[in-house]
Structures are given as C-alpha cells and as structure tokens.
C-alpha atoms as a PDB file:
ATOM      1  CA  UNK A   1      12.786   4.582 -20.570  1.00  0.00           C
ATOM      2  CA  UNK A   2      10.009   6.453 -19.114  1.00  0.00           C
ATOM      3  CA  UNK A   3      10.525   9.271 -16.380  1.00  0.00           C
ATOM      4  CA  UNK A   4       9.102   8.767 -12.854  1.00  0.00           C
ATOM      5  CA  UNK A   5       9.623  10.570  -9.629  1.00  0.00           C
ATOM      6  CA  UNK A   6      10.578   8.473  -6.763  1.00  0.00           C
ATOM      7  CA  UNK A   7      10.049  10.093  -3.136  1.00  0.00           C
ATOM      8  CA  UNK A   8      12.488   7.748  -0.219  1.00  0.00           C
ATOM      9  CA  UNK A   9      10.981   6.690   2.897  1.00  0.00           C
ATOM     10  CA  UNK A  10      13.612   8.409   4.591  1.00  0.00           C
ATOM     11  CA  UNK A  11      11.928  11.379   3.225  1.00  0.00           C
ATOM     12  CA  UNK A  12       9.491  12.850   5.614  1.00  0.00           C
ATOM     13  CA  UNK A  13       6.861  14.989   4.526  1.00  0.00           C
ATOM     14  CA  UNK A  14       5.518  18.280   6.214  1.00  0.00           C
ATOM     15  CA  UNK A  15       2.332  17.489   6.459  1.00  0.00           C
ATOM     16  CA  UNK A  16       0.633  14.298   7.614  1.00  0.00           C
ATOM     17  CA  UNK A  17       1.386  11.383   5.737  1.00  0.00           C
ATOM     18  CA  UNK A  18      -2.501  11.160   4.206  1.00  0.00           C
ATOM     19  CA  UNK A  19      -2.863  15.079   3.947  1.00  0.00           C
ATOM     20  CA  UNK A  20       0.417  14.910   1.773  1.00  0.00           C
ATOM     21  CA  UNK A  21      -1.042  12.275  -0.710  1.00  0.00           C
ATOM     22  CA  UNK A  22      -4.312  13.976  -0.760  1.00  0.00           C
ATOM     23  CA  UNK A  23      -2.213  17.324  -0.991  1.00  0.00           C
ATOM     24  CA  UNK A  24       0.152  15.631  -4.145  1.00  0.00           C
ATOM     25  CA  UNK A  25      -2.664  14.207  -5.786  1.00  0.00           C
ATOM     26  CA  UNK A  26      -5.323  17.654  -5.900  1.00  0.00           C
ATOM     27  CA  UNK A  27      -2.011  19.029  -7.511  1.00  0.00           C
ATOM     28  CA  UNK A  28      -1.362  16.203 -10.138  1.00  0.00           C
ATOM     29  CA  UNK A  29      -1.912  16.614 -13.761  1.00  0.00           C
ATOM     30  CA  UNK A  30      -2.028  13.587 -16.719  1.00  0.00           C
ATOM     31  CA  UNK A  31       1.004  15.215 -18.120  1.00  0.00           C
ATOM     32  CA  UNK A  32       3.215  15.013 -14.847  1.00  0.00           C
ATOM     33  CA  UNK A  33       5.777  12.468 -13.776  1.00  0.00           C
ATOM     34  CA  UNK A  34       4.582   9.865 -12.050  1.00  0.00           C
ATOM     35  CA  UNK A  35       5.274   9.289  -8.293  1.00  0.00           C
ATOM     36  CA  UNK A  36       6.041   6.357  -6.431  1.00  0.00           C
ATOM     37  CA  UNK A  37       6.210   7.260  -3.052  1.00  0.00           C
ATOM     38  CA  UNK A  38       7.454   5.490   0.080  1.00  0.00           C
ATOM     39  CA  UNK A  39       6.781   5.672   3.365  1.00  0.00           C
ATOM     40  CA  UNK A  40       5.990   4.440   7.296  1.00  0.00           C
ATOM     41  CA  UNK A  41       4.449   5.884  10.416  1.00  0.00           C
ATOM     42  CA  UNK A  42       6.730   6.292  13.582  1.00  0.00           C
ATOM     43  CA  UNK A  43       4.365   5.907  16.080  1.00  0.00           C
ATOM     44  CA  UNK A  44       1.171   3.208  15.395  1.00  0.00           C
ATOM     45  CA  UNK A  45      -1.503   4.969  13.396  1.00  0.00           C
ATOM     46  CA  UNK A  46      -5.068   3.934  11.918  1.00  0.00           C
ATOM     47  CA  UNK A  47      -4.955   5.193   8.955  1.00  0.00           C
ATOM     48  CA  UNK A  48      -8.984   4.532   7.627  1.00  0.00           C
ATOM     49  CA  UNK A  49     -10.667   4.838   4.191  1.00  0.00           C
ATOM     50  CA  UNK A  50     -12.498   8.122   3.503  1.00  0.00           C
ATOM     51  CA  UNK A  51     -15.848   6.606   3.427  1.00  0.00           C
ATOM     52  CA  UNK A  52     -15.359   4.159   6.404  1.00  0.00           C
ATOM     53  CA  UNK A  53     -14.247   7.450   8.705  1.00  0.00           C
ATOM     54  CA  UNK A  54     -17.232   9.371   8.320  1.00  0.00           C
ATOM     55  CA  UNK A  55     -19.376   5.894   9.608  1.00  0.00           C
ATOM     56  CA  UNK A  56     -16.716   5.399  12.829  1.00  0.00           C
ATOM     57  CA  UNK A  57     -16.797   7.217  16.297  1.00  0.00           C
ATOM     58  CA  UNK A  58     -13.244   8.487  15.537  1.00  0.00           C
ATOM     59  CA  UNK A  59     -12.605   9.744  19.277  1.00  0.00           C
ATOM     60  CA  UNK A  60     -13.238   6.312  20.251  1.00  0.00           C
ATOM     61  CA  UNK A  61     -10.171   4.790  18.590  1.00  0.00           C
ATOM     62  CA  UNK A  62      -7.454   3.239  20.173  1.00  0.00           C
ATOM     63  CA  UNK A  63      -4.905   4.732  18.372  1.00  0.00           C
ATOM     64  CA  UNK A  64      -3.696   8.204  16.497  1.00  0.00           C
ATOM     65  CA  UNK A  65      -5.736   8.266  13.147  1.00  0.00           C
ATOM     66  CA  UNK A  66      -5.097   9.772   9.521  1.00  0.00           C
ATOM     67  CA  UNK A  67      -7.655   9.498   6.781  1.00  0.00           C
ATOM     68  CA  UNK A  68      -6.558   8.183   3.608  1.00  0.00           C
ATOM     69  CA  UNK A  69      -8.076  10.396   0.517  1.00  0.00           C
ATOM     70  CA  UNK A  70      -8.258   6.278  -1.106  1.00  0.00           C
ATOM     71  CA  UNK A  71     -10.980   3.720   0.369  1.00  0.00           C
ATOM     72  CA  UNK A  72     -10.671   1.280   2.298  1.00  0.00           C
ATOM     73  CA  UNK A  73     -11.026  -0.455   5.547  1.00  0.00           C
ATOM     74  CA  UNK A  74      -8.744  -0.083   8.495  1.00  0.00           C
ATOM     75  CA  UNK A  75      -5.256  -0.726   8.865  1.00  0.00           C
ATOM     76  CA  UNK A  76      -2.399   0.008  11.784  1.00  0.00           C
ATOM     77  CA  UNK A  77       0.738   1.207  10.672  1.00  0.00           C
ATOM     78  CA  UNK A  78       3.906   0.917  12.545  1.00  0.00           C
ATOM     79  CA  UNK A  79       7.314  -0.363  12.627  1.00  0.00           C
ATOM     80  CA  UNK A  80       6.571  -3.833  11.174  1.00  0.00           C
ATOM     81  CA  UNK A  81       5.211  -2.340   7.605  1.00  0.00           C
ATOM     82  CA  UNK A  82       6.009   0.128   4.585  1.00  0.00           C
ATOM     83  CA  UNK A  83       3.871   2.188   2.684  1.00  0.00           C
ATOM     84  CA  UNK A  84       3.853   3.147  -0.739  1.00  0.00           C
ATOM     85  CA  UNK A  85       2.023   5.592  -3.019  1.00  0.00           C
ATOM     86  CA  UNK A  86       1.329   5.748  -6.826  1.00  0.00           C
ATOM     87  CA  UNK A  87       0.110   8.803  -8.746  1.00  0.00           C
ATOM     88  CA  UNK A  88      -0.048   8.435 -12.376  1.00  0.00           C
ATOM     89  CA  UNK A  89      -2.633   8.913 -15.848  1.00  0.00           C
ATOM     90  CA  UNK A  90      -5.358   6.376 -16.619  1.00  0.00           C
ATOM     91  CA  UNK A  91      -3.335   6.506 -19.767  1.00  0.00           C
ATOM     92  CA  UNK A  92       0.093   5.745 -18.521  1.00  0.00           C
ATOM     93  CA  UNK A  93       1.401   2.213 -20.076  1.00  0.00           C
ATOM     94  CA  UNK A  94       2.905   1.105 -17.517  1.00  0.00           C
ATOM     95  CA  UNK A  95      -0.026   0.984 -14.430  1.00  0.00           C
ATOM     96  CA  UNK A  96      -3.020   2.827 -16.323  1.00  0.00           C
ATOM     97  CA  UNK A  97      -6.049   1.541 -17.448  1.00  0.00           C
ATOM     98  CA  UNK A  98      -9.373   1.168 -16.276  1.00  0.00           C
ATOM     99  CA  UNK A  99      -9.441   0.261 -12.421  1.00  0.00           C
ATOM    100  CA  UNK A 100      -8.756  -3.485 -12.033  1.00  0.00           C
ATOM    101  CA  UNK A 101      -6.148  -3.454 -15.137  1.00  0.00           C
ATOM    102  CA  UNK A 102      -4.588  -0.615 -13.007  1.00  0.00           C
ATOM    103  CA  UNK A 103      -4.686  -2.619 -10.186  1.00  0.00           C
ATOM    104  CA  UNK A 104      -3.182  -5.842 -11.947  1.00  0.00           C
ATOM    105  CA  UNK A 105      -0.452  -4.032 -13.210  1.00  0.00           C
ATOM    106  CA  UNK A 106       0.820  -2.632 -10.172  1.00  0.00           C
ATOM    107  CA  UNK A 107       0.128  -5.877  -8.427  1.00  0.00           C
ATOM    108  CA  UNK A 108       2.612  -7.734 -10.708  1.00  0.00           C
ATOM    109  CA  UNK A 109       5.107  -5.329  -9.875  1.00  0.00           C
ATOM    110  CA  UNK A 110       5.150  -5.720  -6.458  1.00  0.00           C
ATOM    111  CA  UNK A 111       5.266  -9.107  -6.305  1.00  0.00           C
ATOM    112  CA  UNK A 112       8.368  -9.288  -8.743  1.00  0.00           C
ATOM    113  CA  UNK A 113      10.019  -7.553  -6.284  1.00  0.00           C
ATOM    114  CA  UNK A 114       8.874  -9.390  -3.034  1.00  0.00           C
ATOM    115  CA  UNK A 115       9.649 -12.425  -5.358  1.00  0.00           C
ATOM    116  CA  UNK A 116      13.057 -10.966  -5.915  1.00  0.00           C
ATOM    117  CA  UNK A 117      13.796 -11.151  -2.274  1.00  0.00           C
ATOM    118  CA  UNK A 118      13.058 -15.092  -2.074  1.00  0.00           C
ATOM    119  CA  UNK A 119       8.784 -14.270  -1.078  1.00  0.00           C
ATOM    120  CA  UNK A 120       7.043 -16.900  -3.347  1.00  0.00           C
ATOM    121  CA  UNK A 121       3.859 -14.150  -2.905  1.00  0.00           C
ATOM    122  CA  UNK A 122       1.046 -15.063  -5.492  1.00  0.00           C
ATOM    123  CA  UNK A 123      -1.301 -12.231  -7.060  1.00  0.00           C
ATOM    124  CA  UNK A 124      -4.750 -12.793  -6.037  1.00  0.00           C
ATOM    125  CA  UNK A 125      -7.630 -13.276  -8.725  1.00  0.00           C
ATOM    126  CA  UNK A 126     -11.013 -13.529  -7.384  1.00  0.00           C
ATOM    127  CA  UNK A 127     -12.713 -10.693  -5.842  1.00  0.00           C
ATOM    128  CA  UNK A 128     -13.981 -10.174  -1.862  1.00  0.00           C
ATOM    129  CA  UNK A 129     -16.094  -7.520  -0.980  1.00  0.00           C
ATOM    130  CA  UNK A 130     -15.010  -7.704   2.849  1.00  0.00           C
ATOM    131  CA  UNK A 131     -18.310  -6.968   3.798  1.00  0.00           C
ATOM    132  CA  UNK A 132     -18.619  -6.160   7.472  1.00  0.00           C
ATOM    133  CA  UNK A 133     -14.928  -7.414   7.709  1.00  0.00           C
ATOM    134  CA  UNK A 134     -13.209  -5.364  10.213  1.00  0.00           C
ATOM    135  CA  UNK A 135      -9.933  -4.743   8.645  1.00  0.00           C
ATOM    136  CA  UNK A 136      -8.197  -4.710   5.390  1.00  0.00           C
ATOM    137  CA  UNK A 137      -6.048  -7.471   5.990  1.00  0.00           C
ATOM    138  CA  UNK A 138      -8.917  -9.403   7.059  1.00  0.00           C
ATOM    139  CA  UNK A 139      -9.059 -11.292   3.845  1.00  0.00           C
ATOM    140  CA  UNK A 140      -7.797 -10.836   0.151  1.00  0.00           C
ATOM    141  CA  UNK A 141      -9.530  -8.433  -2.565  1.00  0.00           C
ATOM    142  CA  UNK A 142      -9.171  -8.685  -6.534  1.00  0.00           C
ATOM    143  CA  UNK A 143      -5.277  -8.035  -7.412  1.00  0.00           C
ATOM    144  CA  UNK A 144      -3.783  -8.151  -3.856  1.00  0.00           C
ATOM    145  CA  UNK A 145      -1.152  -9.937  -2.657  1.00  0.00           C
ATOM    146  CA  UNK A 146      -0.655 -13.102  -0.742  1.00  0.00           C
ATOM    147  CA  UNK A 147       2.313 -15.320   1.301  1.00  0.00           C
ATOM    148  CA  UNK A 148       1.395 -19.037   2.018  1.00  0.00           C
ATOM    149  CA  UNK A 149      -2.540 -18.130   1.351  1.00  0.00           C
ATOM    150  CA  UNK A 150      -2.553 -15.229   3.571  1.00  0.00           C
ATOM    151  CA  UNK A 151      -2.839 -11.729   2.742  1.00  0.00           C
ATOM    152  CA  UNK A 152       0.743  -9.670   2.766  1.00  0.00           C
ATOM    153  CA  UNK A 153      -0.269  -6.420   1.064  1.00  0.00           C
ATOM    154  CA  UNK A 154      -3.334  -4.401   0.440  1.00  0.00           C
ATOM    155  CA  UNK A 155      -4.173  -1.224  -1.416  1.00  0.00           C
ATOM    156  CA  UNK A 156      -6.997   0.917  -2.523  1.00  0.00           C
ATOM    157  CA  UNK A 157      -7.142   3.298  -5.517  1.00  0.00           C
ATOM    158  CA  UNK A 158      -9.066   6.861  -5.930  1.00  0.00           C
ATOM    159  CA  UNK A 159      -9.997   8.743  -9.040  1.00  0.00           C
ATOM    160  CA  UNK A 160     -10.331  12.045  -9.898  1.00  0.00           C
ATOM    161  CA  UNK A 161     -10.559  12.965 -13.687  1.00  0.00           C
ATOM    162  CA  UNK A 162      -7.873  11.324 -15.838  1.00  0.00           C
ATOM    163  CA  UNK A 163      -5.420  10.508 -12.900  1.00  0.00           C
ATOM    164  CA  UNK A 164      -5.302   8.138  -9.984  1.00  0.00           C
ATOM    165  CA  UNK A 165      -3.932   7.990  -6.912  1.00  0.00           C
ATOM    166  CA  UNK A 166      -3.257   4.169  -5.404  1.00  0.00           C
ATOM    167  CA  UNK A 167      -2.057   3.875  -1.909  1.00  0.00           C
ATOM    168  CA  UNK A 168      -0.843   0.596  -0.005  1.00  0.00           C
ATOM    169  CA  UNK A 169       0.965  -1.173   2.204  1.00  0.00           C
ATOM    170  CA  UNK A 170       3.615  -3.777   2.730  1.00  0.00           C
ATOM    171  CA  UNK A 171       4.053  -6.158   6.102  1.00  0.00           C
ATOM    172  CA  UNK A 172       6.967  -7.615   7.231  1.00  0.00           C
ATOM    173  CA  UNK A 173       5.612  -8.269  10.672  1.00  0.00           C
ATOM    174  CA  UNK A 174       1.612  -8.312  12.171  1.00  0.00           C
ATOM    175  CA  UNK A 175       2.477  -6.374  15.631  1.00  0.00           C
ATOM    176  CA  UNK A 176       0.600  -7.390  18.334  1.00  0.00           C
ATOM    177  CA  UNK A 177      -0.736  -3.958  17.893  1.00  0.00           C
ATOM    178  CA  UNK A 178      -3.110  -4.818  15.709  1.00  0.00           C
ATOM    179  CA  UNK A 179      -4.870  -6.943  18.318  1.00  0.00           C
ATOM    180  CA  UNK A 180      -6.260  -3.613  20.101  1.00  0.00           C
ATOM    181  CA  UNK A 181      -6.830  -2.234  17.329  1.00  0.00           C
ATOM    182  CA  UNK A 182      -9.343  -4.970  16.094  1.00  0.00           C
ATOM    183  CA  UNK A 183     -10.763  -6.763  19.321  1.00  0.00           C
ATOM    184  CA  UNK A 184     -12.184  -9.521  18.224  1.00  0.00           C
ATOM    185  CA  UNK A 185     -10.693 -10.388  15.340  1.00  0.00           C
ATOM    186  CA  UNK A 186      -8.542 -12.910  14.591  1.00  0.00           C
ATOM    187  CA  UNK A 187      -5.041 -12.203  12.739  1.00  0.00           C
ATOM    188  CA  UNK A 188      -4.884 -15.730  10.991  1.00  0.00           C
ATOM    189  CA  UNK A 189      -5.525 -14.159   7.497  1.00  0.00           C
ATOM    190  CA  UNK A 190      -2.677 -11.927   7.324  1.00  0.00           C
ATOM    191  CA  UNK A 191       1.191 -12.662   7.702  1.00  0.00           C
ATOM    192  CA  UNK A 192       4.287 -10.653   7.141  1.00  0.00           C
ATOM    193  CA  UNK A 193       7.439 -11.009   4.829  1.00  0.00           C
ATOM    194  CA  UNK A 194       9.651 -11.997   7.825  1.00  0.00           C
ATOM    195  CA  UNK A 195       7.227 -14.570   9.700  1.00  0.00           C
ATOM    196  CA  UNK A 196       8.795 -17.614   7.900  1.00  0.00           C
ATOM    197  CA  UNK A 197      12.171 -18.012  10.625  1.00  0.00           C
ATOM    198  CA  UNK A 198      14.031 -19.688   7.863  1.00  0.00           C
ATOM    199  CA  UNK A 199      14.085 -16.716   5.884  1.00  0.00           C
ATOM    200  CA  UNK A 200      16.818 -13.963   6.484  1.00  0.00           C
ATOM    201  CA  UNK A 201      14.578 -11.407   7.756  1.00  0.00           C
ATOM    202  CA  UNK A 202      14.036  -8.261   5.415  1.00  0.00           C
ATOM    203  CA  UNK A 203      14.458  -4.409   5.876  1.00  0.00           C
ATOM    204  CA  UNK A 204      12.287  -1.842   5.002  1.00  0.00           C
ATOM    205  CA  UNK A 205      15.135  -0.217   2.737  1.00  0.00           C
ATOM    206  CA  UNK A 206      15.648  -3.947   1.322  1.00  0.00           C
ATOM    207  CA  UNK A 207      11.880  -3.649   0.506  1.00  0.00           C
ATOM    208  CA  UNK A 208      11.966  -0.417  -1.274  1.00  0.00           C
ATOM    209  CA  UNK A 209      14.959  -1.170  -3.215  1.00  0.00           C
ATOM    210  CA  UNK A 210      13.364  -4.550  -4.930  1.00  0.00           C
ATOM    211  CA  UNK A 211      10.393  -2.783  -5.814  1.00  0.00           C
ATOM    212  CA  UNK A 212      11.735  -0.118  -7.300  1.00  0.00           C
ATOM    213  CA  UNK A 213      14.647  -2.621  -9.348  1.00  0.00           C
ATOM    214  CA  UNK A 214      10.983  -4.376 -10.438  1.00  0.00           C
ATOM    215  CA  UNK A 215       9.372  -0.987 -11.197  1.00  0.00           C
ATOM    216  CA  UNK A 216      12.853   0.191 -13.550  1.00  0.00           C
ATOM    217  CA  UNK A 217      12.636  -3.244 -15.294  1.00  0.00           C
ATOM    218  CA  UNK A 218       9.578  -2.439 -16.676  1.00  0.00           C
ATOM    219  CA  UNK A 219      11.138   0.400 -18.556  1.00  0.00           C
ATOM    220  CA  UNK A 220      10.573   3.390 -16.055  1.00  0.00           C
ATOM    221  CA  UNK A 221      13.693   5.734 -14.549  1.00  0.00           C
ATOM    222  CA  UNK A 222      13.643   7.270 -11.173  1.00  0.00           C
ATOM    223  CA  UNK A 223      14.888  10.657 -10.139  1.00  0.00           C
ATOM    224  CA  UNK A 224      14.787  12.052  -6.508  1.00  0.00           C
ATOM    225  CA  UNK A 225      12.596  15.558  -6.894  1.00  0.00           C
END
C-alpha cells in the first residue's frame, strides 16, 4: 500500500481555499506524501485560472473571486459542487507521468467512484481547446469527465519542478447561479450528479467517500494529517 494524506472537506483551511493550495504546493517536495484534498466554498465564488485573471476586469465580477495557482477558465462554486485537490511527483505510480497520462490516471479514478455510486460517467478522449469559451464547463477537454454527453467534472493541472498540483471540481447540481455569472451562455453542456430525478440524490460526503474507496483500491492508504 502506498501512503497518502487525505485532508476532509469538513476541514477548513486558514487561508483562502486557492491561497492554501498555492500555499501546500510552494511547500511540496517529490519525496512527500501525497495529498488529496477536499473541499467547497460556502458562499458562491469564481474561482478563475491564473492566466485568465490577469486578462479579466476582476472588480467587475459578479461574484467573490479566488485565483486558482492551476489554469483554467471560470467556474462558480457553491453548494451544488465539491472540490478536490491532488499534489503528488511526476514520478508517483499511481497519477504521475507526463501531463495527459497524469491526467488519465486521475480521470479513471474519479469516475470509478462516481460509477460506484450508480453515475454511468464516461472519460473523455478527444481534446477541446475552449477557445473563447466562457467557462470551464462550457464543453469537455482531454481526460474530463462526462454524464449523458455533458460535462460533470473539470480540472486543470500546474507544474513546478518534479511535482504537480491538479485541482478540480465535482457537480451535483448547475445552480442557477451560474447564469449571472456567465450571461449569455447557455448551461446545456454541463449537468450535475443529481439532475437525473430517478436517481437517489447524492451528498457531498457520499461523493468524497467513493472517491477515496476508488483512490485506496488502487493500492494507496489514507491518514488524516
């Protein structure tokens, strides 16, 4: 079994949700543990890639802001969704590799666990650019997940040295939200884990337990540090 560190939603960070990624990830080294974090926003909050901030009028926004230290286009966070982060080596076995075998990897674990709560969620394999798209869920990329042909999860991945940092996010509702947040744009590419009314509906704390039964099938232990 291989040794990870697992950090609960429930688990609230003192800084910012983005500052304490970027602040985890200056601080991680090839040798560490890695960390799959979870977590959500109580309030609705942009959070917006670190390239596509410095191009935005940021006091303009509708909404409070964060800016991830991943890329990215934007995305609203609030009660209908759950974040997760990943810090590991380019080396580890498990999710390392060069950048899209990285991605794959993680991809397949997600969706065993979204498939483990009765999601039939398929791993995207072609690759979208989103150019001039106006959000991330406004269509699939390479390795990102989808329900019924629309997109359910997105994530972005930064580098620094021999470690990565890959932060993402989970629906299980599109809030209405995300209408002023994105005038304009439609919301027929994206769709939650709990749209589908015949389905019992799923928590967030349903959600991070599956992934993280997916994540110790692979071969990887958690502890709580």
């Amino acid at each position: 079994m291989i040794s990870w560190r697992h950090l609960p939603a429930s688990w609230i960070p003192p800084l910012g949700q983005m500052a304490y990624d970027d602040e985890l990830f200056s601080e991680y080294k090839p040798n560490d543990p890695p960390i799959l974090r979870f977590f959500s926003f109580p309030v609705p909050t942009l959070t917006l890639g670190r390239l596509e901030a410095r191009r935005l009028p940021l006091q303009t926004l509708p909404f409070p802001h964060e800016i991830r230290p991943t890329g990215g286009r934007g995305v609203l966070h609030g009660e209908g969704d759950l974040c997760y982060a990943i810090m590991a080596s380019k080396q580890d076995p498990i999710v390392g590799g060069d950048l899209i075998d990285s991605y794959c990897r993680i991809g397949k674990l997600l969706a065993r666990g979204l498939q483990s709560l009765g999601r039939k969620v398929r791993m995207t394999q072609e690759k979208h650019l989103g150019l001039g798209d106006p959000h991330c869920f406004s269509a699939p990329s390479q390795a990102e997940l989808t329900l019924n042909g629309k997109k359910v999860a997105g994530g972005a991945q930064a580098r620094r040295g021999e470690v990565f940092l890959q932060q993402g996010v989970i629906l299980l509702s599109v809030a209405e939200e995300w209408k002023k947040a994105f005038p304009g744009s439609g919301l027929e590419t994206m769709t939650g884990l709990n749209e589908d009314p015949a389905l019992s509906a799923v928590s967030r704390f349903e959600l991070e337990k599956a992934i993280l039964s997916s994540f110790e099938e692979a071969g990887i232990s958690f502890s709580q540090a």
